[in-house]
Protein backbone atom coordinates (compact mmCIF):
# COMPACT_ATOMS: atom_id res chain seq x y z
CA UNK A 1 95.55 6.16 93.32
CA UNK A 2 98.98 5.14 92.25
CA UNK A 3 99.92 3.74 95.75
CA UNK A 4 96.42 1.80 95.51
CA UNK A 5 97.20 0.23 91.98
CA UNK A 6 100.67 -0.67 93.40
CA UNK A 7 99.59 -2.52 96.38
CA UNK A 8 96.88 -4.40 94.66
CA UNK A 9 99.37 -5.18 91.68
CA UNK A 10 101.99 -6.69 94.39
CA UNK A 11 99.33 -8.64 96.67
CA UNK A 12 97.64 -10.11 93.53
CA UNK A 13 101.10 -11.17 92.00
CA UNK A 14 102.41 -11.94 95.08
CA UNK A 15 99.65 -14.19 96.16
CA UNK A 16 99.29 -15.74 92.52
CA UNK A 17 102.98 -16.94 92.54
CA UNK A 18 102.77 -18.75 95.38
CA UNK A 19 99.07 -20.34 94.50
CA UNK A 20 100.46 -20.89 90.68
CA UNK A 21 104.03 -22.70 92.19
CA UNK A 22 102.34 -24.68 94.70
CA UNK A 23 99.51 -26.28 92.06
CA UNK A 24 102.52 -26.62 89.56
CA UNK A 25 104.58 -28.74 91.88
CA UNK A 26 101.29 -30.93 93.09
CA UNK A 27 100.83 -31.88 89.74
CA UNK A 28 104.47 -33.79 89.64
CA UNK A 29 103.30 -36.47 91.78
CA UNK A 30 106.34 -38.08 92.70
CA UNK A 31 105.15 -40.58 94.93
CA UNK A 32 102.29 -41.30 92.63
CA UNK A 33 99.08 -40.34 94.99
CA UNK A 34 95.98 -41.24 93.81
CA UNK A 35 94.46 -39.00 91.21
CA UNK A 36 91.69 -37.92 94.35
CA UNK A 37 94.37 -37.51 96.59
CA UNK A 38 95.83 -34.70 94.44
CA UNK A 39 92.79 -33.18 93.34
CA UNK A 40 92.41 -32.67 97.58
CA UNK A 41 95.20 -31.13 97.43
CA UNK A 42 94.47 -28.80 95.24
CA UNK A 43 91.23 -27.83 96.50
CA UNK A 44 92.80 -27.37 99.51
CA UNK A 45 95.62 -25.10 98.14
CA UNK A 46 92.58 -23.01 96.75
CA UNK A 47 91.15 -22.79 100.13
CA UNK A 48 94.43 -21.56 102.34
CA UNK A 49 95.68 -19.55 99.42
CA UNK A 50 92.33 -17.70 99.39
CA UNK A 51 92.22 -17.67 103.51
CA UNK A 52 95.88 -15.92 103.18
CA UNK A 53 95.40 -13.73 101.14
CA UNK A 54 92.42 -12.34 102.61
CA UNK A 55 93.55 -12.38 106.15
CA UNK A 56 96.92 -10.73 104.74
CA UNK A 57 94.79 -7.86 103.39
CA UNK A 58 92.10 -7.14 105.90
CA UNK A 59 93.07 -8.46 108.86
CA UNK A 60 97.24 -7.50 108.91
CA UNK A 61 96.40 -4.59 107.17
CA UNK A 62 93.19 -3.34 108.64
CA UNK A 63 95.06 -3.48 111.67
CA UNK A 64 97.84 -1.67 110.48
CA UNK A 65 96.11 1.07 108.61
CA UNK A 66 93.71 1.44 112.04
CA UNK A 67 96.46 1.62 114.77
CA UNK A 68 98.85 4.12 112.63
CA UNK A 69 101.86 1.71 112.43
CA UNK A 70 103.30 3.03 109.60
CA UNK A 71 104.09 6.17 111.54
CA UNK A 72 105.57 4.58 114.61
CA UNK A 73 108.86 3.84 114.99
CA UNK A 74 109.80 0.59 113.49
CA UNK A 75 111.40 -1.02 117.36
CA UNK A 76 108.50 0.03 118.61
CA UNK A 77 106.37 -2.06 115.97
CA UNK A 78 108.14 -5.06 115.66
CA UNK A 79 106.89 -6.66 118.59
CA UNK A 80 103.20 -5.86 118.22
CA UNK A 81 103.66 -6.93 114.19
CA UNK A 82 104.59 -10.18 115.26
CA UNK A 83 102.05 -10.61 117.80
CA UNK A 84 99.13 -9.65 114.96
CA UNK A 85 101.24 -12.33 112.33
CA UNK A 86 100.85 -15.08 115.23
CA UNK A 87 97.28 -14.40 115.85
CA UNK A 88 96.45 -14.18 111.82
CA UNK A 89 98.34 -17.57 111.73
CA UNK A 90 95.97 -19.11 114.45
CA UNK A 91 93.18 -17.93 112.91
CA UNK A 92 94.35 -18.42 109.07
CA UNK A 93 94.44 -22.29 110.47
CA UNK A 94 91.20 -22.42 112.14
CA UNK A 95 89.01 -21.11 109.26
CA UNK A 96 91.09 -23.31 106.50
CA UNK A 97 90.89 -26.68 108.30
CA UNK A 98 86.75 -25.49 108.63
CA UNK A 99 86.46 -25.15 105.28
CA UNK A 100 88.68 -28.29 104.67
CA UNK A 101 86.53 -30.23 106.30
CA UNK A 102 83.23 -28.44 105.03
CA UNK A 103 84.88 -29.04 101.50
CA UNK A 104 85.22 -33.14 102.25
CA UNK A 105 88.83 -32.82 102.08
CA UNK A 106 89.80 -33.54 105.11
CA UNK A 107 87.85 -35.33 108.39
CA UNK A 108 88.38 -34.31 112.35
CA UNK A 109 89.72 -37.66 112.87
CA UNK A 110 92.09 -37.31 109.83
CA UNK A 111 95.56 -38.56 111.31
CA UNK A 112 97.23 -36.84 109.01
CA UNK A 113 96.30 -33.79 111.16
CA UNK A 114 98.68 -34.00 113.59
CA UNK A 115 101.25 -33.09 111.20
CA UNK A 116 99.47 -30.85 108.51
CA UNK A 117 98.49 -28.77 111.25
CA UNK A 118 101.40 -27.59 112.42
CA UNK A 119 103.34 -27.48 108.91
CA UNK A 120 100.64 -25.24 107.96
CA UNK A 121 100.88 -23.00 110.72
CA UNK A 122 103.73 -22.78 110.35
CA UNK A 123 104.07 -22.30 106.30
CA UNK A 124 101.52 -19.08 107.26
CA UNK A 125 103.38 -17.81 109.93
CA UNK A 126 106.51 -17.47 107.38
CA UNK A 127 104.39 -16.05 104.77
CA UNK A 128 102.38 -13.40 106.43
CA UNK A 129 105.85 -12.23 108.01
CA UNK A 130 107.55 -12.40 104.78
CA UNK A 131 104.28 -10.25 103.49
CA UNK A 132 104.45 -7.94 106.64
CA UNK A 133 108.11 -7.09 105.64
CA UNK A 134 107.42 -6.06 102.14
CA UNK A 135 104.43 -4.10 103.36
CA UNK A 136 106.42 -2.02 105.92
CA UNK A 137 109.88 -1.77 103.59
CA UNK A 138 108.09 -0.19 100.65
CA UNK A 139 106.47 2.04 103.27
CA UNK A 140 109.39 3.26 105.45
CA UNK A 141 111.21 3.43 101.89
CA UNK A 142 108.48 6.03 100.45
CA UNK A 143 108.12 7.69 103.53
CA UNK A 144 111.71 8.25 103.71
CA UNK A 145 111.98 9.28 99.62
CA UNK A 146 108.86 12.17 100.43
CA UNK A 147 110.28 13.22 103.50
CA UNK A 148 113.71 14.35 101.04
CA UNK A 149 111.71 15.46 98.85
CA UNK A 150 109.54 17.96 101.06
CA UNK A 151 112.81 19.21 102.76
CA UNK A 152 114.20 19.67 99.64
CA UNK A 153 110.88 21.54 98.60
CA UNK A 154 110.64 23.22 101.93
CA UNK A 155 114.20 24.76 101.64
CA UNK A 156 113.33 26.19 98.22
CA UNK A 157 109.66 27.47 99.53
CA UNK A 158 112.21 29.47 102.12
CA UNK A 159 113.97 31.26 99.04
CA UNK A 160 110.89 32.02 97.78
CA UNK A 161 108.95 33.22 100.37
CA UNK A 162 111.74 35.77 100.98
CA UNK A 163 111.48 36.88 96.99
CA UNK A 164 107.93 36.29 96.59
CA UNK A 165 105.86 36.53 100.07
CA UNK A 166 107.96 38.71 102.50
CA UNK A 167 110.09 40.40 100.04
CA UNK A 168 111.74 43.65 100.50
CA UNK A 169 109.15 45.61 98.47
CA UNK A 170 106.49 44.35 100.53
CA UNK A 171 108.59 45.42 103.92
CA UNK A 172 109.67 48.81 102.17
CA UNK A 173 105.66 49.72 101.57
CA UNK A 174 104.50 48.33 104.89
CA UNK A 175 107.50 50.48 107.00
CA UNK A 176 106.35 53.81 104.25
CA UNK A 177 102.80 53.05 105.15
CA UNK A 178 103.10 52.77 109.09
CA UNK A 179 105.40 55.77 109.02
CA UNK A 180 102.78 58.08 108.02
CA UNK A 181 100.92 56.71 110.66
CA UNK A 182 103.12 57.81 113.08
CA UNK A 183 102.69 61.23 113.58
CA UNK A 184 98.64 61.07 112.03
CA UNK A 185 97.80 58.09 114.00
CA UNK A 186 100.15 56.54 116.12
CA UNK A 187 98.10 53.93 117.82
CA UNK A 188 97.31 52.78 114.16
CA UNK A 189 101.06 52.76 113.76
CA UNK A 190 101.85 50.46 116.90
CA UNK A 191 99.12 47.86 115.44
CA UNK A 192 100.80 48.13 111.83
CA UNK A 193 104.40 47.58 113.68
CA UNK A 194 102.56 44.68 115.41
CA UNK A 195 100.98 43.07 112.75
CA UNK A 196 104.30 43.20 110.25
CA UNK A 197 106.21 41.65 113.80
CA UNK A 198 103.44 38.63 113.68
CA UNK A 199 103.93 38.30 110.57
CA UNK A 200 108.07 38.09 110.30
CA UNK A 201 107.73 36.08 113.34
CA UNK A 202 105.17 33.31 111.91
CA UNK A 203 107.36 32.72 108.65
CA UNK A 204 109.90 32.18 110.64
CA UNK A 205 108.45 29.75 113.28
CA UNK A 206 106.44 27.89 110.43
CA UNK A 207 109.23 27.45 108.17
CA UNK A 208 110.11 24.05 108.72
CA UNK A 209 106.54 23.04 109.87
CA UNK A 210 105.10 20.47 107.52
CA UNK A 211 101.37 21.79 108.21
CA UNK A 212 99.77 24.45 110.83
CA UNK A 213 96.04 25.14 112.53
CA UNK A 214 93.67 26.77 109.67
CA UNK A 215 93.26 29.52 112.87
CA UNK A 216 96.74 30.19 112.77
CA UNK A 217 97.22 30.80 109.06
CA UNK A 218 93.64 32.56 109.03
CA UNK A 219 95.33 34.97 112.16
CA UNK A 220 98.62 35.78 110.26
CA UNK A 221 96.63 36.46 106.61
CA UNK A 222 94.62 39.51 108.24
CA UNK A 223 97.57 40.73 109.80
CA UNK A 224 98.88 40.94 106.22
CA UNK A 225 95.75 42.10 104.66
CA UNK A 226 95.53 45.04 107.37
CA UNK A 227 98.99 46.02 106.69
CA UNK A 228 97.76 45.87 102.83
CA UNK A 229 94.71 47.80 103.82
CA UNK A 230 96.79 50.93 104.85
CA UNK A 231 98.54 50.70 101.49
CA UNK A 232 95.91 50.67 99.19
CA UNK A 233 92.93 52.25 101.87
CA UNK A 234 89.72 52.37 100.02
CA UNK A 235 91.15 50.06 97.42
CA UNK A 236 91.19 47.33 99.08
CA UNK A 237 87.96 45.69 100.64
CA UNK A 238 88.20 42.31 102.22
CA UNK A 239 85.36 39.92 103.34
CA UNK A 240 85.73 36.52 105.16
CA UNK A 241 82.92 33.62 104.74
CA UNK A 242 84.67 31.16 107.56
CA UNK A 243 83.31 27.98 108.12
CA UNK A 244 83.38 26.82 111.90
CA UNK A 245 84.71 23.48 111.22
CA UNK A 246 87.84 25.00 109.48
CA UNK A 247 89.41 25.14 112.54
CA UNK A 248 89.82 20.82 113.12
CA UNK A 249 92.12 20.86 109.96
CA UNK A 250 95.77 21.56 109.45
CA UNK A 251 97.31 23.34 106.34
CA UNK A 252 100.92 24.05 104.55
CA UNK A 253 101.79 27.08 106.27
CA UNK A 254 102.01 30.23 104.49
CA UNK A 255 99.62 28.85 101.86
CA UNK A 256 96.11 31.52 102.15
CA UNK A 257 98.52 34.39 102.61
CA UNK A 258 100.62 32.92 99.18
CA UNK A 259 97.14 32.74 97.25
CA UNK A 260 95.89 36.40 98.67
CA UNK A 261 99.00 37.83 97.74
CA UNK A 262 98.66 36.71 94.40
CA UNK A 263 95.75 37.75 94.04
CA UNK A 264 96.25 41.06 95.52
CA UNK A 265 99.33 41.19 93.21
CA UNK A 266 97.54 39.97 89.77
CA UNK A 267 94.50 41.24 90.78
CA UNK A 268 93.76 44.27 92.54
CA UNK A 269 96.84 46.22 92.61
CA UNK A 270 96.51 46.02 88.82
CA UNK A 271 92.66 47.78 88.71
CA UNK A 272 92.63 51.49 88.90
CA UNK A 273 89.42 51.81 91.21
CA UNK A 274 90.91 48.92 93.36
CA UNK A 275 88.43 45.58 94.33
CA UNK A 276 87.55 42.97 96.98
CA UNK A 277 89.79 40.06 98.48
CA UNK A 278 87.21 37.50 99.90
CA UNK A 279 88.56 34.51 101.47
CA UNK A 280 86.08 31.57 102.05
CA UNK A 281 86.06 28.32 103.51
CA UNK A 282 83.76 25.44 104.06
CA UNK A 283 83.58 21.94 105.12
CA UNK A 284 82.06 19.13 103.76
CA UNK A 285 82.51 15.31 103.61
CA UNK A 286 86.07 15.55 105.49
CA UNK A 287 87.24 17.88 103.31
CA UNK A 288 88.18 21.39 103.60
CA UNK A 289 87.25 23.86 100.61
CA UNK A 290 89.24 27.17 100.54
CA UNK A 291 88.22 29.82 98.32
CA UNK A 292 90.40 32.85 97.17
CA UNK A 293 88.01 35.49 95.31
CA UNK A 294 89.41 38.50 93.87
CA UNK A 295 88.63 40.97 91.07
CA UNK A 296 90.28 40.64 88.22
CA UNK A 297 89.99 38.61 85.17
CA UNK A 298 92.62 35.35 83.51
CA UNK A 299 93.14 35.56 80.09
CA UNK A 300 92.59 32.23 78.58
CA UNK A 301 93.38 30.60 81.89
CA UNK A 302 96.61 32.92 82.19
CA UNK A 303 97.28 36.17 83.24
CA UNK A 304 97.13 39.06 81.50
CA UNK A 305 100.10 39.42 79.36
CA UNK A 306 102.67 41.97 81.06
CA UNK A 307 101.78 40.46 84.31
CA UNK A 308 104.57 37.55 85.46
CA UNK A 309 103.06 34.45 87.36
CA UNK A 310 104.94 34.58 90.34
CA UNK A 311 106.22 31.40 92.14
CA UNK A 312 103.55 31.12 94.75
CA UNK A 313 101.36 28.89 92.92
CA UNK A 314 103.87 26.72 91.34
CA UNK A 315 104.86 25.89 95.43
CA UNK A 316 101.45 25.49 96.63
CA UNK A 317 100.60 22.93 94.32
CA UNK A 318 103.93 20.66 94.55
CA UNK A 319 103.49 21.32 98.47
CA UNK A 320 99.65 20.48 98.50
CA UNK A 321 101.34 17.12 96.34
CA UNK A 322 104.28 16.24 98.40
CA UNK A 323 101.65 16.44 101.55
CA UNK A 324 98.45 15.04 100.31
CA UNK A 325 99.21 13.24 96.95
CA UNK A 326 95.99 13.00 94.94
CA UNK A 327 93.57 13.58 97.50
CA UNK A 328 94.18 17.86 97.73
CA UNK A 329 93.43 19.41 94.80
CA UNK A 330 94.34 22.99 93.28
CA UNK A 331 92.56 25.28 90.63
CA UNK A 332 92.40 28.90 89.82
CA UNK A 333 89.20 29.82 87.38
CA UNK A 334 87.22 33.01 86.17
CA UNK A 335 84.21 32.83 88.61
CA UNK A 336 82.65 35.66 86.13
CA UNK A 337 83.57 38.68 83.78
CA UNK A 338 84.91 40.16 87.24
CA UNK A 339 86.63 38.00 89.47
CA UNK A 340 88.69 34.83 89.67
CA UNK A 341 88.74 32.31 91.99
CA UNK A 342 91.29 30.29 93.59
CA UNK A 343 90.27 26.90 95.26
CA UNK A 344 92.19 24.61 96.73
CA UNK A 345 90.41 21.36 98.71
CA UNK A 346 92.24 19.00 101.36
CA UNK A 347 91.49 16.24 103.63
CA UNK A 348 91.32 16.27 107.29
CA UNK A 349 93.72 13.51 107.59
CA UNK A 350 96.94 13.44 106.22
């Protein structure tokens, strides 16, 4: 919404100064034109400033926004930029000298035409490069500022993954778990060494992803709920509602197995006859809904006190930020007087 209000601030002022300076000057008159003569003129300023600045918006930008060019590499663009200025230009020209002439400004067999024509190709050629330019430098210049700021976020998600996600109390219980396994059930045990493998593997190979297949993140959180199933056995009862459709989008990595584990953490672990993990998603308008259920309660929209809100959370929602801006959101409710829900929505597009 910001980035809207910005652009829409800048093409309005932009636009404006150049209408407002132009009818300013007109009125000077040095060569002291008739008082029709100028009012032509400014009718006809109206017109091409109005023709610009529409043409600037949805036909530079349409095309723009529709072929992806903000995420090619700028050599690459330059070339097809210019090509899409010189075509706006052509037919910025055509439509104004139309409406000059629907208008009464102007006639076809104006002389005057064979120099206003190409001065005001010109002029708009000049303009809707000088408008391209600004358009591309505050992109490149934002795109640039989030990409710092999502390494930057991405190197501290590492530190806290290790403390929070796959920290040493988590490895110590999975290894005590599988190892009674062994000698009880040892093809339980190869699956358990398998699962905590997949698992050390995909935090690895994710880490510097920016986003990964809902499939993939779905496959590594039941290899961690399994391995959290032999810990807490009959404790622990986990249900998935999956939507089909889950699979065309792409999410932060690590994120579902960050929620369960907080809510196996705040939740479960913290209930005496144990409770249910139910992870559901669904689809709908574009936008992916995941749901986190788990039995427990928040106290006034916090935990209970004695329990510490780990860091989890705090890095899903400035990753879900950094990655989506305003169109993700994040929330974490009671559902009832026995579980809580976490929900967290994002688009299919990025």
């Amino acid at each position: 919404m910001r980035k809207k209000r910005l652009y829409w601030i800048l093409q309005l002022a932009g636009w404006g100064l150049y209408f407002i300076s132009n009818f300013i000057s007109s009125g000077f008159n040095p060569q002291d034109l008739g008082e029709q003569i100028v009012r032509n003129q400014r009718i006809e300023l109206i017109i091409h400033s109005l023709c610009f600045f529409l043409i600037s918006h949805y036909f530079i930008r349409g095309i723009i926004l529709k072929r992806g060019w903000i995420q090619i590499n700028i050599a690459r663009v330059i070339p097809r930029i210019f090509g899409v200025i010189l075509l706006a230009s052509i037919i910025g020209n055509i439509i104004t000298f139309a409406l000059y002439f629907l208008a009464g400004t102007r006639t076809p067999k104006d002389p005057s035409l064979q120099t206003e024509i190409p001065l005001l190709f010109g002029a708009s050629f000049i303009l809707f490069l000088l408008w391209s330019t600004v358009y591309f430098l505050y992109h490149y210049l934002e795109s640039n500022n989030r990409s710092l700021k999502y390494e930057a976020a991405m190197n501290e998600m590492h530190l806290n993954q290790l403390k929070a996600q796959l920290n040493p109390h988590f490895i110590f219980n999975a290894l005590n778990s599988m190892r009674a396994l062994v000698d009880e059930e040892p093809a339980k045990a190869k699956i358990a060494i398998t699962q905590l493998s997949n698992i050390l593997r995909n935090s690895l190979i994710t880490d510097k992803k920016r986003v990964v297949n809902f499939r993939n993140e779905l496959s590594t959180v039941k290899d961690y709920l399994a391995l959290e199933g032999i810990r807490f056995e009959e404790r622990l009862k986990v249900r998935y509602k999956i939507d089909p459709r889950s699979d065309h989008f792409d999410i932060p990595p690590m994120m579902i197995q960050t929620l369960v584990e907080n809510a196996i953490k705040h939740g479960v672990s913290n209930l005496l006859e144990g409770g249910i993990i139910e992870i559901q998603s669904n689809v709908n308008d574009s936008m992916l809904t995941i749901k986190i259920r788990n039995s427990g309660q928040l106290l006034g929209g916090r935990k209970k006190p004695g329990t510490r809100s780990g860091v989890g959370l705090v890095n899903t929602k400035e990753r879900l930020k950094l990655i989506y801006g305003d169109t993700a959101t994040f929330n974490i409710y009671n559902e009832n007087d026995k579980f809580v829900v976490t929900e967290v929505r994002i688009p299919q597009r990025i």
